[in-house]
PDB file of N, CA and C in Angstrom:
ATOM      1  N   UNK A   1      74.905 110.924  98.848  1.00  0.00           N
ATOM      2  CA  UNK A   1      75.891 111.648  98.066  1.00  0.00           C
ATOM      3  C   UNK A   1      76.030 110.965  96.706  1.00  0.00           C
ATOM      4  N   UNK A   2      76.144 112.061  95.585  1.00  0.00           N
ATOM      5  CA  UNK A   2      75.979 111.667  93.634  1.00  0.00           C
ATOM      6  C   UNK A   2      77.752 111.060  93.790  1.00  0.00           C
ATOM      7  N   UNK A   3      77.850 110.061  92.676  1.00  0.00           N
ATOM      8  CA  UNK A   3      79.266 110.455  92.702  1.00  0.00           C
ATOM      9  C   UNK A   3      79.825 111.312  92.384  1.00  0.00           C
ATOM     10  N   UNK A   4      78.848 112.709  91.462  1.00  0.00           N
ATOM     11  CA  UNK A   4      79.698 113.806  90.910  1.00  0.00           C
ATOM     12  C   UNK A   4      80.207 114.527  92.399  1.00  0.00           C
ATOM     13  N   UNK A   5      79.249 114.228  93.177  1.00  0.00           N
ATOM     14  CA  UNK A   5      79.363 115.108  94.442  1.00  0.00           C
ATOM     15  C   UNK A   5      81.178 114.912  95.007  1.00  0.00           C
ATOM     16  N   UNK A   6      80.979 113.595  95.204  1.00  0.00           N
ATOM     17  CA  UNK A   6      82.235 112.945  95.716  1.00  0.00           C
ATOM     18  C   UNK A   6      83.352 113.363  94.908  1.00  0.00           C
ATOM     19  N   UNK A   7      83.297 113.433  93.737  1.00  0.00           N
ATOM     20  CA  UNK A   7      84.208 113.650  92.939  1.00  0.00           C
ATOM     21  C   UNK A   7      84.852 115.304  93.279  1.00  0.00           C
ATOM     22  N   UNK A   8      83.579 116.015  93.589  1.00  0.00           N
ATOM     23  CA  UNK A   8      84.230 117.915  93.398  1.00  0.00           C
ATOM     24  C   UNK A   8      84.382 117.837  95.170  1.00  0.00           C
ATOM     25  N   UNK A   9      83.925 116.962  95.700  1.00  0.00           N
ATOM     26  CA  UNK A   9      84.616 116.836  97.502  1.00  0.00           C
ATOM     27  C   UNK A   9      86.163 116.813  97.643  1.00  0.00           C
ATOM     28  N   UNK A  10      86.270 115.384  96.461  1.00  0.00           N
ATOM     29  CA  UNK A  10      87.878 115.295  96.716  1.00  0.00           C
ATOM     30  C   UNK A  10      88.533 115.977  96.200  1.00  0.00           C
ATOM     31  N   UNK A  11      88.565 116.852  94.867  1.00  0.00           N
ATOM     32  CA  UNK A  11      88.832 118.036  94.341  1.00  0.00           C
ATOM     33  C   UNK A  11      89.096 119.014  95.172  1.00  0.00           C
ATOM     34  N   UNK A  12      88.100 119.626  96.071  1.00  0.00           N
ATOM     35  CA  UNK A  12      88.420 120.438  97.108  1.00  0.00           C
ATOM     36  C   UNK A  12      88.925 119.973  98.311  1.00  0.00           C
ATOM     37  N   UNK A  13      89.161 118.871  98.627  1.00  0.00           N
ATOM     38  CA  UNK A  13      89.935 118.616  99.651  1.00  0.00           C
ATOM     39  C   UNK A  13      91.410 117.914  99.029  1.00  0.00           C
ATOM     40  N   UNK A  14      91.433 117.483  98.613  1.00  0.00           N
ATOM     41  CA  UNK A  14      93.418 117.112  98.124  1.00  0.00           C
ATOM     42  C   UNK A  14      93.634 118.320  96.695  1.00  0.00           C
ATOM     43  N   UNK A  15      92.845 118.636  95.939  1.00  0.00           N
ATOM     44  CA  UNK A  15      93.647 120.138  95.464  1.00  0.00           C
ATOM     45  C   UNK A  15      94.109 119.286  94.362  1.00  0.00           C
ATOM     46  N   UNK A  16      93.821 118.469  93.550  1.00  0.00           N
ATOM     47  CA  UNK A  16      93.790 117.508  92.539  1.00  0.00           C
ATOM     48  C   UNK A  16      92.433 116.801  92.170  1.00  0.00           C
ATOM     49  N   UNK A  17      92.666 115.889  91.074  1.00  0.00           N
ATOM     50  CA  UNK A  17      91.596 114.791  90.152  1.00  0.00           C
ATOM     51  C   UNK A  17      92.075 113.907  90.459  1.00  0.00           C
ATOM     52  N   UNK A  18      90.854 113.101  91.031  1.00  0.00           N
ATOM     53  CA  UNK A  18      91.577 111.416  90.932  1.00  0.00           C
ATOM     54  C   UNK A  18      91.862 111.339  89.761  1.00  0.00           C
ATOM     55  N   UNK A  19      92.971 110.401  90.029  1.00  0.00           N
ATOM     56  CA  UNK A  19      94.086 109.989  89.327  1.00  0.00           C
ATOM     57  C   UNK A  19      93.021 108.212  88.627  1.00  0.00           C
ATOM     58  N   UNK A  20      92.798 107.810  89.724  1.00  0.00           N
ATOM     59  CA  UNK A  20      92.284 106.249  89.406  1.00  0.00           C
ATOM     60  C   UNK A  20      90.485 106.006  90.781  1.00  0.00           C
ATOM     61  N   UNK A  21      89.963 105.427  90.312  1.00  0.00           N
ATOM     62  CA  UNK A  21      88.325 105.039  90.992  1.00  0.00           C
ATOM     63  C   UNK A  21      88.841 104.761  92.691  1.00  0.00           C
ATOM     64  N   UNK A  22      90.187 103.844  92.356  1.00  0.00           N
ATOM     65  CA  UNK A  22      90.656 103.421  93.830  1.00  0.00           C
ATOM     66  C   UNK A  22      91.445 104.984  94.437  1.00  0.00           C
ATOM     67  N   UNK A  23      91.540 106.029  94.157  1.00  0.00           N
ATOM     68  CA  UNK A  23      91.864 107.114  94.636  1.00  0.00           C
ATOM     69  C   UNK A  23      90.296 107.646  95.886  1.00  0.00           C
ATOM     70  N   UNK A  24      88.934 107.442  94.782  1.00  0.00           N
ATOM     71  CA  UNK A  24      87.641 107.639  95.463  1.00  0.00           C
ATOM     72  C   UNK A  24      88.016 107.468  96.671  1.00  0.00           C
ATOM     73  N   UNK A  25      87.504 105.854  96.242  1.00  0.00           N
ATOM     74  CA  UNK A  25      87.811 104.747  97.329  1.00  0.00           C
ATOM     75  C   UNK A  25      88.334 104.903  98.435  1.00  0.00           C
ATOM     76  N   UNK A  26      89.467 105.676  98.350  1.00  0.00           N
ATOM     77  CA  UNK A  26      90.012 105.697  99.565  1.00  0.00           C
ATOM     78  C   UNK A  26      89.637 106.519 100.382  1.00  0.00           C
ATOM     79  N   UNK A  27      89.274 107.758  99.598  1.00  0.00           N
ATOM     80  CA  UNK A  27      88.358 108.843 100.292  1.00  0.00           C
ATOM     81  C   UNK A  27      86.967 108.585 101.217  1.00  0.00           C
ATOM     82  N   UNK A  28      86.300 107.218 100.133  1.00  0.00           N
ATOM     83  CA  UNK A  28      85.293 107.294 100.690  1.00  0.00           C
ATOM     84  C   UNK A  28      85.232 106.473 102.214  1.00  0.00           C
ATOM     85  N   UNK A  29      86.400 105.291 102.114  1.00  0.00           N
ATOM     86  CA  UNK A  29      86.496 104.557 102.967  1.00  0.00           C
ATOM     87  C   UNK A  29      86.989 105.399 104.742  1.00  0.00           C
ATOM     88  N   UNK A  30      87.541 106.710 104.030  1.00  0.00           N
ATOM     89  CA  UNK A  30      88.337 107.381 105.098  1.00  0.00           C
ATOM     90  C   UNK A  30      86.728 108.351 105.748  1.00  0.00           C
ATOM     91  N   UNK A  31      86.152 108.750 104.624  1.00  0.00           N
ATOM     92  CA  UNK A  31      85.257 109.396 105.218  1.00  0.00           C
ATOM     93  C   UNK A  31      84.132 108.600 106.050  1.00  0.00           C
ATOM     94  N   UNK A  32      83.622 107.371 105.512  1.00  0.00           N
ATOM     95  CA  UNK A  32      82.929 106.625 106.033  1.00  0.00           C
ATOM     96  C   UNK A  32      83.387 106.356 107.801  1.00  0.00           C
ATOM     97  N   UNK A  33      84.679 105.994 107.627  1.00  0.00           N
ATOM     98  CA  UNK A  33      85.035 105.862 109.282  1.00  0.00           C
ATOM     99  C   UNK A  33      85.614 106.722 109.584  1.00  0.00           C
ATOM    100  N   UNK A  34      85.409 108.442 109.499  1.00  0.00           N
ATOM    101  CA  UNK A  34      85.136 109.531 110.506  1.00  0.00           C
ATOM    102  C   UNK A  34      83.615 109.933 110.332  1.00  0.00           C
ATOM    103  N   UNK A  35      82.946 109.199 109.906  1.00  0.00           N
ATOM    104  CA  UNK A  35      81.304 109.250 110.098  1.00  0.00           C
ATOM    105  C   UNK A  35      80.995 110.121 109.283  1.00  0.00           C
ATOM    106  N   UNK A  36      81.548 110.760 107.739  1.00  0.00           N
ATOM    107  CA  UNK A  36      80.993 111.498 107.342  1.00  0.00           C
ATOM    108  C   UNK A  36      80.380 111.254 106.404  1.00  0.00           C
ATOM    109  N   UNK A  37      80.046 109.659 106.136  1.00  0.00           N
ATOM    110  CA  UNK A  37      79.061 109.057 105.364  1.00  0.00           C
ATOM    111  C   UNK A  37      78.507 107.972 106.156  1.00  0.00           C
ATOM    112  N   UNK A  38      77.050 107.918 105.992  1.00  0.00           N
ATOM    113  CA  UNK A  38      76.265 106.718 106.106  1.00  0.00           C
ATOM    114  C   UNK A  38      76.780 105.460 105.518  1.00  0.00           C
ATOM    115  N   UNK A  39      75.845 104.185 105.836  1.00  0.00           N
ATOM    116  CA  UNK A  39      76.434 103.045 105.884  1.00  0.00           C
ATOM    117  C   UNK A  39      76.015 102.796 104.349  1.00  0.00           C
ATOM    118  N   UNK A  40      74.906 103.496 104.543  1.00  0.00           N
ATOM    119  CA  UNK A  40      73.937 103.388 102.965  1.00  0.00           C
ATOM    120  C   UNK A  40      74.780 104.404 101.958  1.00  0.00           C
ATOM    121  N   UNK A  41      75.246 105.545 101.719  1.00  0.00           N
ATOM    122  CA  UNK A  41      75.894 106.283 101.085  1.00  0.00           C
ATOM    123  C   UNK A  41      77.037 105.407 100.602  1.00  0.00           C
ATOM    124  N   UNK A  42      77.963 105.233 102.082  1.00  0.00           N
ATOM    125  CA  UNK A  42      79.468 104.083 101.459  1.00  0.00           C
ATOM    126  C   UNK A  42      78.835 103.169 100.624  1.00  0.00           C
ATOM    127  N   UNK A  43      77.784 102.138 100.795  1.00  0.00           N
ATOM    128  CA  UNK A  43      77.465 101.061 100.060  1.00  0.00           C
ATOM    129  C   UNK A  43      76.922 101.530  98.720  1.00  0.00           C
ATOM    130  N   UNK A  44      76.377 102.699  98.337  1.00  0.00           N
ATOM    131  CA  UNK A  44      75.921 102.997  97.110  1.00  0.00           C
ATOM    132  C   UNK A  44      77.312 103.426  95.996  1.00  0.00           C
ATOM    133  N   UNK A  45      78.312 104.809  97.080  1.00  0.00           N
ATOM    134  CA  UNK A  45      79.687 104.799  96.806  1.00  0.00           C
ATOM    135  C   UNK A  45      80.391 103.558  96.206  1.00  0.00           C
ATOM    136  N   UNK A  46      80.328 103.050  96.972  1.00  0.00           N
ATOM    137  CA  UNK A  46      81.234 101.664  96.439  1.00  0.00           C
ATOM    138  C   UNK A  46      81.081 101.094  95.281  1.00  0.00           C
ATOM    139  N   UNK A  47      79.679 100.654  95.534  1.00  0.00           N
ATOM    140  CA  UNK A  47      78.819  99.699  94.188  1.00  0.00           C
ATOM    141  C   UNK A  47      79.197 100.641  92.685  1.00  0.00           C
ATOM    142  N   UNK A  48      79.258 101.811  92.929  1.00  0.00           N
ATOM    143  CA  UNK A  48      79.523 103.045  91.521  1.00  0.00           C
ATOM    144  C   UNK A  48      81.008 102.665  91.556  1.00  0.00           C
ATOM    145  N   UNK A  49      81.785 103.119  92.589  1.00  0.00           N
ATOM    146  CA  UNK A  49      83.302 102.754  92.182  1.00  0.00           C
ATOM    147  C   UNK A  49      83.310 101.432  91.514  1.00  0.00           C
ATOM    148  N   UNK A  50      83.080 100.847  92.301  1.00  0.00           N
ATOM    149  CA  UNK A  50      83.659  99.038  91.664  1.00  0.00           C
ATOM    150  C   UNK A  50      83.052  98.710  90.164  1.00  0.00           C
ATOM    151  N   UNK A  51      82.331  99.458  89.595  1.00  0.00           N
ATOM    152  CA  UNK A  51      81.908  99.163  88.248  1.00  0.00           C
ATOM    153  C   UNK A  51      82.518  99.852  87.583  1.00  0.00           C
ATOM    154  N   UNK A  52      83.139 100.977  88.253  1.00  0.00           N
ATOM    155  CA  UNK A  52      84.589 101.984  87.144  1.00  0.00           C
ATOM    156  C   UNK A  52      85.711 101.459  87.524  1.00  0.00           C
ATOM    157  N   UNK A  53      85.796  99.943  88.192  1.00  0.00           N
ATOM    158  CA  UNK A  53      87.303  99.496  88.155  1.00  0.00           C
ATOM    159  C   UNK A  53      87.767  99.821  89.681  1.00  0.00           C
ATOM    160  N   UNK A  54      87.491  99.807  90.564  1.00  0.00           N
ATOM    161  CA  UNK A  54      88.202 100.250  92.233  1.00  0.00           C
ATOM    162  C   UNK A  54      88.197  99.226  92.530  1.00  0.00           C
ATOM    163  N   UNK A  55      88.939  98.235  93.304  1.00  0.00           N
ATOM    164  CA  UNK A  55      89.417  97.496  94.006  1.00  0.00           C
ATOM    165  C   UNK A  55      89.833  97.494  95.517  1.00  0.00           C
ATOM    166  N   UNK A  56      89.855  96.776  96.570  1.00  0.00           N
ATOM    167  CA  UNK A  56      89.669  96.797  97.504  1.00  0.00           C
ATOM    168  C   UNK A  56      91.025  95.805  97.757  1.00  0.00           C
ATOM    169  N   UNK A  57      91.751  96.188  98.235  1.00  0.00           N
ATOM    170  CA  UNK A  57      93.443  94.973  98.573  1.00  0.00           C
ATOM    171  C   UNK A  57      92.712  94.196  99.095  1.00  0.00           C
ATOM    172  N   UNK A  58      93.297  93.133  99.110  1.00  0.00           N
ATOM    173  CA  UNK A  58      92.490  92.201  99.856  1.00  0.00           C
ATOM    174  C   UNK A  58      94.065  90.974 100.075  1.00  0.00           C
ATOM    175  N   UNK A  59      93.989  90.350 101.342  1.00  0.00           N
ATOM    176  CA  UNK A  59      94.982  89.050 101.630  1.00  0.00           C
ATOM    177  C   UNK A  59      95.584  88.452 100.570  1.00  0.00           C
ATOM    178  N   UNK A  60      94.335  87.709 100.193  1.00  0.00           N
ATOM    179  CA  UNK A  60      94.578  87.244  98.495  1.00  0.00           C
ATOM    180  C   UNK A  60      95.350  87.271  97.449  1.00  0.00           C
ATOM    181  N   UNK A  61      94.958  88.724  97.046  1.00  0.00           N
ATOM    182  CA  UNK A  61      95.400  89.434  96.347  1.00  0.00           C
ATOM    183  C   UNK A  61      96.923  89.793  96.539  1.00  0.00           C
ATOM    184  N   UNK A  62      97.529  90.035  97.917  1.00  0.00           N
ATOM    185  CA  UNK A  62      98.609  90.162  97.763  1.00  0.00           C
ATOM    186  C   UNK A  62      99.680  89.304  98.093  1.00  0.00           C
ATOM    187  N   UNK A  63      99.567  88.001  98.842  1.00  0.00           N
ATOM    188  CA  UNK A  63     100.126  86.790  98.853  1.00  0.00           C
ATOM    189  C   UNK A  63      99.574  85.603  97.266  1.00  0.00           C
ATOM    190  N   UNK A  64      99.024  86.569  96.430  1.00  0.00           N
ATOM    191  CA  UNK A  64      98.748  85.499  95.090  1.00  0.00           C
ATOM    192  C   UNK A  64      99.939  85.038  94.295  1.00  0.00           C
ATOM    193  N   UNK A  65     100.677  86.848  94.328  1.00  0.00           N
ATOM    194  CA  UNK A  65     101.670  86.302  93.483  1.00  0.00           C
ATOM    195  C   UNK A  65     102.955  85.147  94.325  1.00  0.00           C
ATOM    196  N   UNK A  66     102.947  85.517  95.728  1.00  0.00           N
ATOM    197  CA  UNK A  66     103.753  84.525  96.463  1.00  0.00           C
ATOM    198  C   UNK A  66     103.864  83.053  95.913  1.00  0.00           C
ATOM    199  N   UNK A  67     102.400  82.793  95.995  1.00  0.00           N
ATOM    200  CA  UNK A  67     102.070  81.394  95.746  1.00  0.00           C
ATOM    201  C   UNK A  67     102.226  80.946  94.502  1.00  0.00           C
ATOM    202  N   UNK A  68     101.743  81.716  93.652  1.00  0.00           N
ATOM    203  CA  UNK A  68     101.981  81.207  91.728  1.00  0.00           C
ATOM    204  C   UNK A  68     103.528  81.356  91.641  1.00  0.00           C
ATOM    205  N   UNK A  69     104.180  82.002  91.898  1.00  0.00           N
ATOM    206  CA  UNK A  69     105.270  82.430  91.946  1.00  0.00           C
ATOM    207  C   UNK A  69     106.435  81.053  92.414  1.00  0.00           C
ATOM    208  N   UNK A  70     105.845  80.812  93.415  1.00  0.00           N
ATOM    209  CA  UNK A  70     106.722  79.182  94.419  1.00  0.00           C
ATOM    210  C   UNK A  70     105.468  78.319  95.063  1.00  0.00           C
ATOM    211  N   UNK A  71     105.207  77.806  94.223  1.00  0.00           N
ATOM    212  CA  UNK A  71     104.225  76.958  95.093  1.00  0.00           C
ATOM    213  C   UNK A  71     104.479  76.203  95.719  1.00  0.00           C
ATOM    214  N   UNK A  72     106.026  75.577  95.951  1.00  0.00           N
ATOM    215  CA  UNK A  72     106.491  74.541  96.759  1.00  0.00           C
ATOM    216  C   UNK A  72     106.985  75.096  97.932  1.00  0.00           C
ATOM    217  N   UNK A  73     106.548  76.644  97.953  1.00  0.00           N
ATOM    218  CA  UNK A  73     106.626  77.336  99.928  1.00  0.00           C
ATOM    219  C   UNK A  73     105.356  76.723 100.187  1.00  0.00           C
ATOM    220  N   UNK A  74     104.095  76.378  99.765  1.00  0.00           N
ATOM    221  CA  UNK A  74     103.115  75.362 100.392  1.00  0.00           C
ATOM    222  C   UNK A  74     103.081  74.337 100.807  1.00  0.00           C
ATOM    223  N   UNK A  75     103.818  73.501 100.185  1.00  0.00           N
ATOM    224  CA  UNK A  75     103.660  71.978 100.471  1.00  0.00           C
ATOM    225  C   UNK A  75     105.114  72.072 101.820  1.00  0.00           C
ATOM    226  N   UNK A  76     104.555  71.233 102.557  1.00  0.00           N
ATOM    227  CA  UNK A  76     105.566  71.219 103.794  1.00  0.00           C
ATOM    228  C   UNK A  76     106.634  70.065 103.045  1.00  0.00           C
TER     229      UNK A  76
END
């Protein structure tokens, strides 16, 4: 699948334009695990999102600001 493809998929299925790359993303991640993409499709998907800016949450990412924020909740 092109990404233009993906793009007029989610168009016809939510009835809107992504808004942001991580909008794809989510599509593609949702479609991937009801099997309606290959492992190879998601991985090509992705690699195109993440160079227009999509992001993936990650642990990190959302306990970062915790830590910069108070770093002395680390030290016992």
């Amino acid at each position: 699948m092109l990404l233009e493809d993906l793009i007029i998929h989610f168009i016809l299925l939510k009835k809107q334009l992504p808004k942001h790359a991580n909008d794809l993303l989510d599509h593609i991640q949702k479609s991937y695990l009801l099997g309606d993409l290959s492992l190879l499709e998601y991985k090509c998907l992705l690699f195109e999102l993440e160079q227009r800016g999509a992001e993936k949450p990650g642990l990190m990412a959302k306990f970062q600001y915790l830590v910069q924020s108070n770093p002395s909740a680390c030290s016992g």
